[in-house]
N, C-alpha and C. Protein backbone atom coordinates (compact mmCIF):
# COMPACT_ATOMS: atom_id res chain seq x y z
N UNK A 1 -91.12 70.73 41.56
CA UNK A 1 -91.72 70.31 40.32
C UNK A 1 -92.39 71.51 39.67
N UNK A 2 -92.76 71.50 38.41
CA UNK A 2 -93.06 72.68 37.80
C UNK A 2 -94.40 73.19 37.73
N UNK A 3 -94.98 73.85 38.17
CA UNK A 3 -96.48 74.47 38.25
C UNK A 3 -97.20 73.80 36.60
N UNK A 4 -96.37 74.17 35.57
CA UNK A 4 -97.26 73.59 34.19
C UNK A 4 -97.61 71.71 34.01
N UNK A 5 -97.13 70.85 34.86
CA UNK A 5 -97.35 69.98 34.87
C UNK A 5 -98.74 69.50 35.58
N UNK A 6 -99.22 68.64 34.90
CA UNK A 6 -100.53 68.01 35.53
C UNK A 6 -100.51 67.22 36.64
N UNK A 7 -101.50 66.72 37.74
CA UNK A 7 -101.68 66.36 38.63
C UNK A 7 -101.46 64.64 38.27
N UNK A 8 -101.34 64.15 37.40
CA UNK A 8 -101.03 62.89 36.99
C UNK A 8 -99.78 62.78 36.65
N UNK A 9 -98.84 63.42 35.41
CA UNK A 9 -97.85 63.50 35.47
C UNK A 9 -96.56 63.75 37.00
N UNK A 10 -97.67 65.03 37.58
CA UNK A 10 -96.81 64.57 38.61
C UNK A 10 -96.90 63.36 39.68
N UNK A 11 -97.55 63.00 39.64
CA UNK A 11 -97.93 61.51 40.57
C UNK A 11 -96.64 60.58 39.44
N UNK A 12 -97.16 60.36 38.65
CA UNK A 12 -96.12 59.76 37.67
C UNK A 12 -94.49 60.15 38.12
N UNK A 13 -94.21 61.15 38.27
CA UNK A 13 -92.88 61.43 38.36
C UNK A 13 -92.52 60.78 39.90
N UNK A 14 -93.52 61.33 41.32
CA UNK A 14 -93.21 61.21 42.55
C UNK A 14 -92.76 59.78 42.50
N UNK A 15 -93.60 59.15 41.72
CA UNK A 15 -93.39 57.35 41.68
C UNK A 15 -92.30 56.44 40.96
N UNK A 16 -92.20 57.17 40.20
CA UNK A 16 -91.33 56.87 39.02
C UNK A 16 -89.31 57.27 39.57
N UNK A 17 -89.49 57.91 40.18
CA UNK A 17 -87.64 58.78 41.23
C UNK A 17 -87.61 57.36 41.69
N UNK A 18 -88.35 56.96 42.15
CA UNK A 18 -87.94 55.63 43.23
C UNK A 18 -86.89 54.47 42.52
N UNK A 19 -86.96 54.31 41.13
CA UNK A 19 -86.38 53.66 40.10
C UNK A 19 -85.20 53.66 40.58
N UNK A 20 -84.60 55.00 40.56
CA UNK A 20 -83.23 55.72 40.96
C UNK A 20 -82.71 55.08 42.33
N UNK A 21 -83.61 54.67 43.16
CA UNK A 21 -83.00 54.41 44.41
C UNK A 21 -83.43 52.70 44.23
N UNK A 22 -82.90 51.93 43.76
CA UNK A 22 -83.22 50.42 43.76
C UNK A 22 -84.59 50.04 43.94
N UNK A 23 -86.10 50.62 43.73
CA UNK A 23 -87.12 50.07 44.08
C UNK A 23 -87.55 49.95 42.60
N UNK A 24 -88.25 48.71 42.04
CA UNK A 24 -88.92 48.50 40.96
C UNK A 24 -90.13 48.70 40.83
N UNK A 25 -90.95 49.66 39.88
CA UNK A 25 -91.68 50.53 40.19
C UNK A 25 -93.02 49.89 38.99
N UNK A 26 -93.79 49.81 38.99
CA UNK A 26 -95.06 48.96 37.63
C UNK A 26 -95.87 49.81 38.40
N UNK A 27 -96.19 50.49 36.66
CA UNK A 27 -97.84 51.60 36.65
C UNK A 27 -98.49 50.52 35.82
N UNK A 28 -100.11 50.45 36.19
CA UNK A 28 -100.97 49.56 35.88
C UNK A 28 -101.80 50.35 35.42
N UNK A 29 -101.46 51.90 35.43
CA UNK A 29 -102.85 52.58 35.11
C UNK A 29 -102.46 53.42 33.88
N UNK A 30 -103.42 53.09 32.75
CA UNK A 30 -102.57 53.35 31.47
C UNK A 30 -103.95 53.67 30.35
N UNK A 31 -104.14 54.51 29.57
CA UNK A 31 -105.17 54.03 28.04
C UNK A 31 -105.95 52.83 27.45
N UNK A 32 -104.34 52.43 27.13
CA UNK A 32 -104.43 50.94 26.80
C UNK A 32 -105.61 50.16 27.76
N UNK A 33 -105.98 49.24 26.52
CA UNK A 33 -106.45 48.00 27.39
C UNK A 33 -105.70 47.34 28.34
N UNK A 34 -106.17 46.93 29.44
CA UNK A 34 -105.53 46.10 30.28
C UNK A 34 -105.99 44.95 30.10
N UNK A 35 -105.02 43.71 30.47
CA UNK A 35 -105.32 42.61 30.17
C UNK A 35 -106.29 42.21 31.23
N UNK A 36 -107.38 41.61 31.19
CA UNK A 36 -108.36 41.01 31.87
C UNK A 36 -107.93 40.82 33.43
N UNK A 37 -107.11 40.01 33.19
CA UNK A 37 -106.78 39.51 34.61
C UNK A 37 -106.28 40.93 35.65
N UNK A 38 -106.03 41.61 35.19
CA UNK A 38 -105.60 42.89 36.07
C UNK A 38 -106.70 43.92 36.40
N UNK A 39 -108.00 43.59 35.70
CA UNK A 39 -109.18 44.24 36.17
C UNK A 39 -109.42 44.95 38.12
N UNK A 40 -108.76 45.70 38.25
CA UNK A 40 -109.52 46.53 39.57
C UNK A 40 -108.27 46.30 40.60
N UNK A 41 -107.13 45.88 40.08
CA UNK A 41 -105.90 46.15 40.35
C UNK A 41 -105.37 47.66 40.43
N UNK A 42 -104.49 47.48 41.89
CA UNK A 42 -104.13 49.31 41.85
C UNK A 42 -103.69 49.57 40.80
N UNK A 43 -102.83 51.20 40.72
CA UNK A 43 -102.55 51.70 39.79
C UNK A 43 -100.93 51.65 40.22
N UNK A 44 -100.48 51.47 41.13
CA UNK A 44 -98.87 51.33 41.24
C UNK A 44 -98.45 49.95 42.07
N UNK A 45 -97.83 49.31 41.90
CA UNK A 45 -96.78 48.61 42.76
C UNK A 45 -95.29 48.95 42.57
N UNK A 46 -95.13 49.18 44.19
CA UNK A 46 -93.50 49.12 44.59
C UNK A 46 -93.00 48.60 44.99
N UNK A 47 -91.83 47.79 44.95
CA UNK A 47 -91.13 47.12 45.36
C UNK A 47 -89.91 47.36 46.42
N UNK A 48 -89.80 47.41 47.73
CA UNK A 48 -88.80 48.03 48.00
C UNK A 48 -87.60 46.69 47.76
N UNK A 49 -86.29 47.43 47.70
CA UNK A 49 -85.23 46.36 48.39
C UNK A 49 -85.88 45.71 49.90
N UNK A 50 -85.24 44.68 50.30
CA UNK A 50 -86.04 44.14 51.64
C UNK A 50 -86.99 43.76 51.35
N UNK A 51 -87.88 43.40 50.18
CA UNK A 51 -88.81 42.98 50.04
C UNK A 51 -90.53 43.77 50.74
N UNK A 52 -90.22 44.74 50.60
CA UNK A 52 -91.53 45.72 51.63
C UNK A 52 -92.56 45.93 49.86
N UNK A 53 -93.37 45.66 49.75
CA UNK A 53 -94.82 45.86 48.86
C UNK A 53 -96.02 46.77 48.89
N UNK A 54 -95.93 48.18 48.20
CA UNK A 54 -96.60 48.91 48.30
C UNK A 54 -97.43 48.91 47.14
N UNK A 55 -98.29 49.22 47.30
CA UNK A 55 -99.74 49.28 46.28
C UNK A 55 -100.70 50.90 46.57
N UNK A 56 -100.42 51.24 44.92
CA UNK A 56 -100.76 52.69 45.83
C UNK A 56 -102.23 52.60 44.63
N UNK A 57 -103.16 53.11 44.68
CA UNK A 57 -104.25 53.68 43.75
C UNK A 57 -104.64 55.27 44.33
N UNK A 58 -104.45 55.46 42.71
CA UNK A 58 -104.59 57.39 42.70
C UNK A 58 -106.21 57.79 42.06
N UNK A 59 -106.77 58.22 43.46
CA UNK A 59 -108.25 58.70 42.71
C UNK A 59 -108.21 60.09 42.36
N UNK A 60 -108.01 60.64 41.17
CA UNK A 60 -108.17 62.56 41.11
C UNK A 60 -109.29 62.64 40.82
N UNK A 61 -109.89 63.80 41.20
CA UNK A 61 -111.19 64.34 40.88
C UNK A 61 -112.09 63.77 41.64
N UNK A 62 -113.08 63.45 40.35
CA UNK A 62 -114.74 62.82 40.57
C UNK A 62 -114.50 61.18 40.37
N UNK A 63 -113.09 60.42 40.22
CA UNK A 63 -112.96 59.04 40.16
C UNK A 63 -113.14 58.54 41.41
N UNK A 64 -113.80 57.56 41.27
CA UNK A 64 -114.04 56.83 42.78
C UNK A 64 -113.81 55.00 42.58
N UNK A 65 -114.05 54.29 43.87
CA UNK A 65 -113.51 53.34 43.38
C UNK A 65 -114.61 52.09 42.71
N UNK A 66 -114.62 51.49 42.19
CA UNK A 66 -115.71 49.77 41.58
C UNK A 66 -115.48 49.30 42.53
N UNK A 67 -116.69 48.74 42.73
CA UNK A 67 -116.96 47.46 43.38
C UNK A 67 -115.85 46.70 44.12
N UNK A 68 -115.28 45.69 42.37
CA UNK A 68 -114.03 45.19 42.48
C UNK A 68 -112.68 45.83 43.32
N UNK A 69 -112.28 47.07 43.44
CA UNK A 69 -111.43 47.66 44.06
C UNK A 69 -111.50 48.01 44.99
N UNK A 70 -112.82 47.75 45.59
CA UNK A 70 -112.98 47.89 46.98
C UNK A 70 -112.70 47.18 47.73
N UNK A 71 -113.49 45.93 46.90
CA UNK A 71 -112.60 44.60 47.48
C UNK A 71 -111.19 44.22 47.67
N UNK A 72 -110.64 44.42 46.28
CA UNK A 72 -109.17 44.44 46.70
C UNK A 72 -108.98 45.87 47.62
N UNK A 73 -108.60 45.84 48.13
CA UNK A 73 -108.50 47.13 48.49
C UNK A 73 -108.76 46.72 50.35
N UNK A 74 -109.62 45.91 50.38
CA UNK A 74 -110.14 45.64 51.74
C UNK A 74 -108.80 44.56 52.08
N UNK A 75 -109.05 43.13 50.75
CA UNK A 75 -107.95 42.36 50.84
C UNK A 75 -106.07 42.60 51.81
N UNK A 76 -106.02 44.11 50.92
CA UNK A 76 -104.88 44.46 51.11
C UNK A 76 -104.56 45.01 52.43
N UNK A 77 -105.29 46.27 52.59
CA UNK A 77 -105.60 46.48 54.05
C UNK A 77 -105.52 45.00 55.08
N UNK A 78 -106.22 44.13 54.96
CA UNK A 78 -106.14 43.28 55.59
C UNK A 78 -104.51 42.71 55.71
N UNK A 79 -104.10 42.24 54.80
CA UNK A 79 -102.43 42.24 54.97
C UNK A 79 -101.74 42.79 55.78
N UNK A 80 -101.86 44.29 55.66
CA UNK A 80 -101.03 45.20 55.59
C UNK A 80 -101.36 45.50 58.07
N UNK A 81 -102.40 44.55 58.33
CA UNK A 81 -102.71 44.58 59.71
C UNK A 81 -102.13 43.65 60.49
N UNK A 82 -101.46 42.46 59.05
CA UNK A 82 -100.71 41.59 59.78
C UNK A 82 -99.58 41.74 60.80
N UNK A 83 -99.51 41.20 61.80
CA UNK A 83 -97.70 41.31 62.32
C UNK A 83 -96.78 41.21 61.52
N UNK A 84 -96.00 42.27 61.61
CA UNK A 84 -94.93 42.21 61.24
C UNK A 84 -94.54 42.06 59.24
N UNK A 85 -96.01 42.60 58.73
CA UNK A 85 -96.26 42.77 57.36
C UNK A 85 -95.50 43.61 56.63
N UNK A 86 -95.10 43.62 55.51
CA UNK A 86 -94.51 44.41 54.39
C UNK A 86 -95.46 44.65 53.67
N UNK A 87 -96.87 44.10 53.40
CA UNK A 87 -97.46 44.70 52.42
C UNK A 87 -98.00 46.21 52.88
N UNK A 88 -98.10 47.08 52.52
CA UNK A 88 -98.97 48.15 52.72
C UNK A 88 -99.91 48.75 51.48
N UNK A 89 -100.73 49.57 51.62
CA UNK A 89 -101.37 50.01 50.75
C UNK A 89 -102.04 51.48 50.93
N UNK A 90 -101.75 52.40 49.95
CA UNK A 90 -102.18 53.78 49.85
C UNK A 90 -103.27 54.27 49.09
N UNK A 91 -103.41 55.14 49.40
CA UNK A 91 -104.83 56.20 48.30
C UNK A 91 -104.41 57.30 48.01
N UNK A 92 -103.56 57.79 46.73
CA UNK A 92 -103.52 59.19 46.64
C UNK A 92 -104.40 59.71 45.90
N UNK A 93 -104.97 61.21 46.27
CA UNK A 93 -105.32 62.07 45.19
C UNK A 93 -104.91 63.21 45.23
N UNK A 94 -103.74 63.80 45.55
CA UNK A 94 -103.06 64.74 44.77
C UNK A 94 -101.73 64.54 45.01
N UNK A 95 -101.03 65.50 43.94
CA UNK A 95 -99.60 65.00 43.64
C UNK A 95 -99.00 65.74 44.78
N UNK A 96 -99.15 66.35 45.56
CA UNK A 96 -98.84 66.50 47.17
C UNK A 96 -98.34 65.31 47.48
N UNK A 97 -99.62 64.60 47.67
CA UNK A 97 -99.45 63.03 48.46
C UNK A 97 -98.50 62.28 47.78
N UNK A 98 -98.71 62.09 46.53
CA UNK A 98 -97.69 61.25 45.79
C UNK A 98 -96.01 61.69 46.51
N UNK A 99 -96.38 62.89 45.88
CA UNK A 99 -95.00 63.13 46.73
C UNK A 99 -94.44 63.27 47.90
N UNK A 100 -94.88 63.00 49.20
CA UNK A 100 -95.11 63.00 50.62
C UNK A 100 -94.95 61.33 50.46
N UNK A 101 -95.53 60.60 49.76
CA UNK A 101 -95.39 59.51 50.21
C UNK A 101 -93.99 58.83 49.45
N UNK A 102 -94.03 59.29 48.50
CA UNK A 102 -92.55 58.68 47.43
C UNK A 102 -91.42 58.87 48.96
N UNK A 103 -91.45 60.20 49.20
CA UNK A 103 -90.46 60.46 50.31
C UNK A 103 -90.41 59.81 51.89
N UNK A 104 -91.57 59.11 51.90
CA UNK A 104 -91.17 58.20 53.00
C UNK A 104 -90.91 57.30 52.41
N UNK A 105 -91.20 56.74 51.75
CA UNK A 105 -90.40 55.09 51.56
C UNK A 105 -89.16 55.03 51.14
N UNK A 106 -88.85 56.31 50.50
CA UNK A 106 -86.93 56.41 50.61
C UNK A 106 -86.47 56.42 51.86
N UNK A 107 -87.15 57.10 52.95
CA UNK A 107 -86.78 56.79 53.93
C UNK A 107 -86.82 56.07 54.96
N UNK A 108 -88.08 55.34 54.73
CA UNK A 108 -88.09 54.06 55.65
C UNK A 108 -89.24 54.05 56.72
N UNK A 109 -89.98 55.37 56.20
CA UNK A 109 -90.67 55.81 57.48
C UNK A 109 -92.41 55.20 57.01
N UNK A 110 -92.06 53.89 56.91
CA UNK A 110 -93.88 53.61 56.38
C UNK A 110 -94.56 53.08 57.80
């Protein structure tokens, strides 16, 4: 990836390749208003084929998480301890990680 790109854009991109390989990919984290109901919701869901559910939220910098996202956040974790679960859930903050992690779930290695 190209050194002039930003640490968001590239998170954007690491996430966004997956398209290419059958996974359906929704960024939640945007300018725009978000609609109410999505308040403290991650910033990615993935979908694999097989039905596997990843939820990733990207903190850069000095962002940290609300209240609310902690909670979810605990929620999910909790899932993700179940037997034999598909949900999982991540924390990136740099586009390293984004991309370290885009590349396991093409491969299967979550």
């Amino acid at each position: 990836m190209s050194k002039g790109k930003t640490t968001s854009k590239r998170i954007s991109e690491a996430f966004t390749r997956l398209r290419k390989y059958s996974c359906w990919v929704g960024n939640f984290n945007n300018k725009r208003a978000n609609n109410p109901g999505l308040k403290d919701h991650p910033d990615w869901l993935i979908i694999k084929p097989y039905y596997a559910i990843i939820w990733v939220e990207t903190k850069i910098g000095r962002d940290t998480f609300s209240e609310g996202q902690e909670k979810l956040m605990k929620m999910l974790c909790w899932f993700m301890g179940m037997p034999k679960s598909r949900v999982y859930y991540y924390v990136v903050t740099t586009a390293e990680e984004a991309e370290k992690l885009s590349d396991r779930i093409l491969v299967n290695k979550l």
